[in-house]
N, C-alpha and C. Protein backbone atom coordinates (compact mmCIF):
# COMPACT_ATOMS: atom_id res chain seq x y z
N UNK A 1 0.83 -1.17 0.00
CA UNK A 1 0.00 0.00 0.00
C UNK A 1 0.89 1.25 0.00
N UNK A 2 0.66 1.90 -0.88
CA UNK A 2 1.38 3.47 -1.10
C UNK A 2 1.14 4.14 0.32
N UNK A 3 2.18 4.96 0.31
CA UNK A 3 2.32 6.15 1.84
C UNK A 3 1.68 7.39 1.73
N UNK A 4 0.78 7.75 2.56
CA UNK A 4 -0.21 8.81 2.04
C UNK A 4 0.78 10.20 1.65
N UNK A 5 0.27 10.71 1.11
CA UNK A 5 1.22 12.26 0.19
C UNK A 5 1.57 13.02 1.31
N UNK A 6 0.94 12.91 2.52
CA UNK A 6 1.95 13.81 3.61
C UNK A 6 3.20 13.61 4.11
N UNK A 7 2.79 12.28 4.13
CA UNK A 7 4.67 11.40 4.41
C UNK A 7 5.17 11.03 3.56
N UNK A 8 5.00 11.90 2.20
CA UNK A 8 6.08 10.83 1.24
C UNK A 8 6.38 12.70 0.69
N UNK A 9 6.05 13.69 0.96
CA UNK A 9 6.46 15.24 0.70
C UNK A 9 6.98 15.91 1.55
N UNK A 10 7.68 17.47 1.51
CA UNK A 10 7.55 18.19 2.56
C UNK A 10 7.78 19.51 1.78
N UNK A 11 6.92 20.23 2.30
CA UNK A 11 6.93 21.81 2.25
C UNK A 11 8.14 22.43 2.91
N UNK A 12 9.07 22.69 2.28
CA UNK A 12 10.18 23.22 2.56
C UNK A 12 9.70 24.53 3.34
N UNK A 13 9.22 25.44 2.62
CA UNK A 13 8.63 26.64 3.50
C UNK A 13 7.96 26.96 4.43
N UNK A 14 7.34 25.65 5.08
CA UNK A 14 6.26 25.45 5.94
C UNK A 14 7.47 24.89 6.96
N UNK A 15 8.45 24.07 6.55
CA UNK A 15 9.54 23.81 7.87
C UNK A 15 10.44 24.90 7.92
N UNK A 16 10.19 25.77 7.32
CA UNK A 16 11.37 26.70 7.30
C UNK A 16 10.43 27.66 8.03
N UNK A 17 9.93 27.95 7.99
CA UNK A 17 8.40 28.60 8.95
C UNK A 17 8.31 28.12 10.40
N UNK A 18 7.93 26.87 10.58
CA UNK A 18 8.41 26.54 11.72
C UNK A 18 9.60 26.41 12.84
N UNK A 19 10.59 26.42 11.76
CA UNK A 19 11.88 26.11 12.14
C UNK A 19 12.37 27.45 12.95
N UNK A 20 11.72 28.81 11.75
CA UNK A 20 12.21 30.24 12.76
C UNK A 20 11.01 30.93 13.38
N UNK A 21 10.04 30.42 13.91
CA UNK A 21 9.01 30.53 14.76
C UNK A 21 9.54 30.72 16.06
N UNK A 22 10.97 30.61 16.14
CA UNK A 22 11.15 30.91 17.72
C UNK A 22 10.49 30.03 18.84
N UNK A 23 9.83 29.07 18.81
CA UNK A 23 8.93 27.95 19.29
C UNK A 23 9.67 27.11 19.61
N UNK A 24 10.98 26.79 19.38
CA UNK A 24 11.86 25.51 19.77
C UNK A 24 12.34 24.73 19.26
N UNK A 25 11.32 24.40 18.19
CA UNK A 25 11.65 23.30 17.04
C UNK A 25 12.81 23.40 16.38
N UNK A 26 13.82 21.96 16.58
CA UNK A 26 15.28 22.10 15.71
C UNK A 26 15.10 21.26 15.05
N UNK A 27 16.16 21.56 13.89
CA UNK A 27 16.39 20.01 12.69
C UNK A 27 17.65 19.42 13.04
N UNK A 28 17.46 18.26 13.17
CA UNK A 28 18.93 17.48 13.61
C UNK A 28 18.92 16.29 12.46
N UNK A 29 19.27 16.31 11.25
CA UNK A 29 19.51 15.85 10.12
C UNK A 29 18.18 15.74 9.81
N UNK A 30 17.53 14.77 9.23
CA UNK A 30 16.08 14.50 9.33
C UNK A 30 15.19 14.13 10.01
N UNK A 31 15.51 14.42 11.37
CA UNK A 31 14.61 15.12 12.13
C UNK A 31 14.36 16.48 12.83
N UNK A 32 13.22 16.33 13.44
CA UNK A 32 12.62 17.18 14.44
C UNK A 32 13.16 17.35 15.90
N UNK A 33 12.88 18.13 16.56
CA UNK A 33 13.16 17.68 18.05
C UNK A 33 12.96 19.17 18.70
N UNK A 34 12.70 18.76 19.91
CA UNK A 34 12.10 20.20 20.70
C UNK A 34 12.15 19.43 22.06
N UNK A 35 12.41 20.11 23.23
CA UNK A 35 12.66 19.44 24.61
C UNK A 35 11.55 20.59 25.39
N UNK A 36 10.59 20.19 26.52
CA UNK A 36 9.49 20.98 27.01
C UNK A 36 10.14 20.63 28.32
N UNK A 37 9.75 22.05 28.70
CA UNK A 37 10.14 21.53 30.60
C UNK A 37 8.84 21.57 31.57
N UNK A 38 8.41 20.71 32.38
CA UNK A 38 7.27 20.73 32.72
C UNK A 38 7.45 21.14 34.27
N UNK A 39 6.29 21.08 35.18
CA UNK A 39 6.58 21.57 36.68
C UNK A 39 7.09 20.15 37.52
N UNK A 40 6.65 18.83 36.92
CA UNK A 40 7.35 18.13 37.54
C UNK A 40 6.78 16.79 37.40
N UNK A 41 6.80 15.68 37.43
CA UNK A 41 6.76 14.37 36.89
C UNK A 41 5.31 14.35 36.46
N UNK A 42 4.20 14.25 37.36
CA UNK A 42 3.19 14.30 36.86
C UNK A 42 2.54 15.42 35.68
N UNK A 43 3.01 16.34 35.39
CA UNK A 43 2.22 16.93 34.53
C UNK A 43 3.65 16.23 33.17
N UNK A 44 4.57 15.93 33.40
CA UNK A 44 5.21 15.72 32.05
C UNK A 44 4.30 14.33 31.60
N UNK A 45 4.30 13.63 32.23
CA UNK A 45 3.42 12.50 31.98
C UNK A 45 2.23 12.92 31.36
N UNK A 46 1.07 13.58 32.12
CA UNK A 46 0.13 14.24 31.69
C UNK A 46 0.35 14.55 29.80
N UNK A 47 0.98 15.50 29.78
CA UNK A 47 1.93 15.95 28.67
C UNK A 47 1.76 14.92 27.51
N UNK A 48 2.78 13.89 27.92
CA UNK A 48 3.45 12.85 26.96
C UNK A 48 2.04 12.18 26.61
N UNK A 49 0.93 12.41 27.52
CA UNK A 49 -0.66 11.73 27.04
C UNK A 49 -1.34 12.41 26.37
N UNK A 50 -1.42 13.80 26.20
CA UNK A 50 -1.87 14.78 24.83
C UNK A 50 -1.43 14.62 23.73
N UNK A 51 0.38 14.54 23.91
CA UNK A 51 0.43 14.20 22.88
C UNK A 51 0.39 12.92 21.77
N UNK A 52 -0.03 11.71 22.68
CA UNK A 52 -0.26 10.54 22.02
C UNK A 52 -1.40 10.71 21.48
N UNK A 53 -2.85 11.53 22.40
CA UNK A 53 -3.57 11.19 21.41
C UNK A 53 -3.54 12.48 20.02
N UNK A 54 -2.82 13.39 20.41
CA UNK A 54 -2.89 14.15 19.22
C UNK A 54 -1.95 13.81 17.99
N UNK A 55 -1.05 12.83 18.29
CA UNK A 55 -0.27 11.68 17.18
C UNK A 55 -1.67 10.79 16.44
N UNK A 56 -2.32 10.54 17.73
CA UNK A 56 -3.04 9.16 16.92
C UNK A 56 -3.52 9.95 15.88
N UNK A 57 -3.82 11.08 16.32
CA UNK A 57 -5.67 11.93 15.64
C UNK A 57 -4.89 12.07 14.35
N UNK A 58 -3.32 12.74 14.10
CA UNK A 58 -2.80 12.49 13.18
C UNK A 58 -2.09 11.15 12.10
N UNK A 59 -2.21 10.09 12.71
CA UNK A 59 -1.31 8.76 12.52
C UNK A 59 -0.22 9.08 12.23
N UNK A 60 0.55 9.66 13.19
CA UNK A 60 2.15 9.59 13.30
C UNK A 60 2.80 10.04 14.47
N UNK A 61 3.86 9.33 14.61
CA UNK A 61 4.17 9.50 16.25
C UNK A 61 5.05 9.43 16.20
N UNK A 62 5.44 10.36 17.51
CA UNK A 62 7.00 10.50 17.55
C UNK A 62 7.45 9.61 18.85
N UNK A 63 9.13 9.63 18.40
CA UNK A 63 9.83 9.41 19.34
C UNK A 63 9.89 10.23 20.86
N UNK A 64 9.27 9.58 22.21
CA UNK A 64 8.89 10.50 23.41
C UNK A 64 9.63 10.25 24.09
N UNK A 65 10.70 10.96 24.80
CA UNK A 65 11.58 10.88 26.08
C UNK A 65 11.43 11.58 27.19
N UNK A 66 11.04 11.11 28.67
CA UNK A 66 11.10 11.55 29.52
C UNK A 66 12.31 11.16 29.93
N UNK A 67 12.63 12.59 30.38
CA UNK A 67 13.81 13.10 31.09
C UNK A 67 14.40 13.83 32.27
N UNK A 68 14.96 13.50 33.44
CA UNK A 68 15.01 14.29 34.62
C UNK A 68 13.86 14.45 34.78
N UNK A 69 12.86 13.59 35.31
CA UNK A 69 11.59 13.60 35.64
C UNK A 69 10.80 14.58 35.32
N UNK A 70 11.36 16.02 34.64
CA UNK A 70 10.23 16.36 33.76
C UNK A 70 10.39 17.38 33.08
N UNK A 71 11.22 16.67 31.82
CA UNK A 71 11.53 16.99 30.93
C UNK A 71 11.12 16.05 29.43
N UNK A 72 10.59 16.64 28.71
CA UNK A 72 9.55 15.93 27.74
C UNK A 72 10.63 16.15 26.41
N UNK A 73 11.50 15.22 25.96
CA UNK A 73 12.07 15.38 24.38
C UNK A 73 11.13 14.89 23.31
N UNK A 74 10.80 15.20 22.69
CA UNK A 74 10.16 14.97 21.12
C UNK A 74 11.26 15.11 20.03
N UNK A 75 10.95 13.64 19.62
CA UNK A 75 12.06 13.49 18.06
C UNK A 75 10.88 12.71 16.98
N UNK A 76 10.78 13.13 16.07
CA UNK A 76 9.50 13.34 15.39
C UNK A 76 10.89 12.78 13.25
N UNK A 77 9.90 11.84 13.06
CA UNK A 77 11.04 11.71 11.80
C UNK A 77 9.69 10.99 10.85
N UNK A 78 9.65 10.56 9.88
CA UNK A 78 8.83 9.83 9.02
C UNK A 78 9.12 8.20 9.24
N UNK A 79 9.16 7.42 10.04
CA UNK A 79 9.88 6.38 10.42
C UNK A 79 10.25 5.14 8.23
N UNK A 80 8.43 5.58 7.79
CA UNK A 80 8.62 5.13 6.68
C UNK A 80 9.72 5.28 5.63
N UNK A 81 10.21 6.51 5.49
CA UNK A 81 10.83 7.02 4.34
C UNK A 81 12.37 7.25 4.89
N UNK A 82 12.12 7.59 6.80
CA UNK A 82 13.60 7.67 7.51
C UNK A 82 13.66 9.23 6.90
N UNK A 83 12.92 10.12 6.69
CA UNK A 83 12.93 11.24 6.25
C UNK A 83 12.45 12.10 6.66
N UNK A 84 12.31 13.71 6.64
CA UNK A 84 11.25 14.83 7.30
C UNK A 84 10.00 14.66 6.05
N UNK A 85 8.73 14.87 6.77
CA UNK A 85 7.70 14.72 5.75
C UNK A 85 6.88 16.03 6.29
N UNK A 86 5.52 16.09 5.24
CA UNK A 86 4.61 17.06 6.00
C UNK A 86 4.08 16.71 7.52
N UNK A 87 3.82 15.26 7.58
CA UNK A 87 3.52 14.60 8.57
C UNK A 87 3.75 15.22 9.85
N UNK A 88 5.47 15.37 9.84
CA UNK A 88 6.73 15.71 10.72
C UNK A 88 5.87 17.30 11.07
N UNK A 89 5.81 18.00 10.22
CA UNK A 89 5.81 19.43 10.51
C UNK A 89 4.05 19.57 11.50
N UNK A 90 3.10 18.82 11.00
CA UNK A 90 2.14 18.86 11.01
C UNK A 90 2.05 18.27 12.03
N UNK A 91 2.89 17.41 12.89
CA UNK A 91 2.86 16.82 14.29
C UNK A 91 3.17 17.76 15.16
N UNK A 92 4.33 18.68 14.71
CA UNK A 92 5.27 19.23 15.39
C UNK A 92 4.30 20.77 16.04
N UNK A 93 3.39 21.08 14.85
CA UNK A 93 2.26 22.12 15.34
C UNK A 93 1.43 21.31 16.20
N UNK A 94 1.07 20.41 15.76
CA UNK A 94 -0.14 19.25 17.14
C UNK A 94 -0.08 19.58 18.21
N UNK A 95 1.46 19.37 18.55
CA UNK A 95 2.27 19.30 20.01
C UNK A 95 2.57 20.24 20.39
N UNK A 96 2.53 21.87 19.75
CA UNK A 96 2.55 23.27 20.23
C UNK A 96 1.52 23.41 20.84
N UNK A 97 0.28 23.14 20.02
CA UNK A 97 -1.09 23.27 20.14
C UNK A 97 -1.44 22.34 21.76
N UNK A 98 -1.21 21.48 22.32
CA UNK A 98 -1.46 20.41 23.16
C UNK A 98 -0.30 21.07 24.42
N UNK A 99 0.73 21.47 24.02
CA UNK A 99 1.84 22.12 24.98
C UNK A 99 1.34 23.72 25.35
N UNK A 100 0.62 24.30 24.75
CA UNK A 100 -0.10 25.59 24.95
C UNK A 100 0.71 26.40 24.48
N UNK A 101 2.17 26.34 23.45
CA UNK A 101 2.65 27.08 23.31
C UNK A 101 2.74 27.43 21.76
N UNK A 102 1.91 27.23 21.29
CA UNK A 102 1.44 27.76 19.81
C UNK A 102 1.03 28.76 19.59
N UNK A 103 2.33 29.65 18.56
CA UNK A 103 1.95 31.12 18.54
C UNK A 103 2.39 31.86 19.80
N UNK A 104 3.80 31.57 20.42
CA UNK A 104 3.72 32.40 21.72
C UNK A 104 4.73 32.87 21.57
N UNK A 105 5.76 32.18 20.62
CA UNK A 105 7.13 32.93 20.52
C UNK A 105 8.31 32.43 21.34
N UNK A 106 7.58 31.88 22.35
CA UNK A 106 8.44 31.77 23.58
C UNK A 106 9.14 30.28 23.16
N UNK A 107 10.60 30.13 23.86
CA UNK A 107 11.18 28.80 23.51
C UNK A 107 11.36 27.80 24.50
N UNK A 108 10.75 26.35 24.29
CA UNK A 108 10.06 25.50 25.38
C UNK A 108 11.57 24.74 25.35
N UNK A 109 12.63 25.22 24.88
CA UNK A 109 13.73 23.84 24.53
C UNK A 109 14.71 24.22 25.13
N UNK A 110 15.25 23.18 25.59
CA UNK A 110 16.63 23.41 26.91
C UNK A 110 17.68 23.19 26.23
């Protein structure tokens, strides 16, 4: 079965948009990644559960690391193609949106 057209493209301008949004989001070869700092184990957890279901709602999911009990890494890649896709970018807003920090400017990454 073919890979739907979001994960098999990417809008260069739309990651390049995101990328200087000041929001956090870095590229580390072909991926994503952004680190959130939370108040403390339970709400990173909390956290890491928005954003599963806002992966599912999308079907794609990233790589989730809790860290120093609450510290949330997101590494976000096309696992299919091993590539950045629209998918990638389109997760990466999900998880602004679910982190409350969409559109704020402010940088969630340590």
């Amino acid at each position: 079965m073919p890979l739907p057209e979001i994960e098999t493209r990417l809008d260069e301008a739309a990651l390049a948009e995101l990328l200087a949004s000041g929001g956090g989001w870095g590229r580390e070869g072909e991926t994503l990644t952004k680190t959130f700092r939370m108040k403390g184990w339970k709400d990173a957890i909390a956290f890491v559960d928005r954003i599963a279901k806002a992966a599912d709602g999308l079907n794609h999911h990233p790589d989730i690391h809790v860290e120093g009990y609450r510290n949330v890494r997101i590494i976000t890649t096309t696992h299919a193609t091993k590539k950045l896709s629209d998918a990638d970018v389109a997760l990466a807003r999900a998880i602004d949106v679910v982190s409350g920090s969409e559109g704020t400017g402010a940088s969630a990454r340590l």
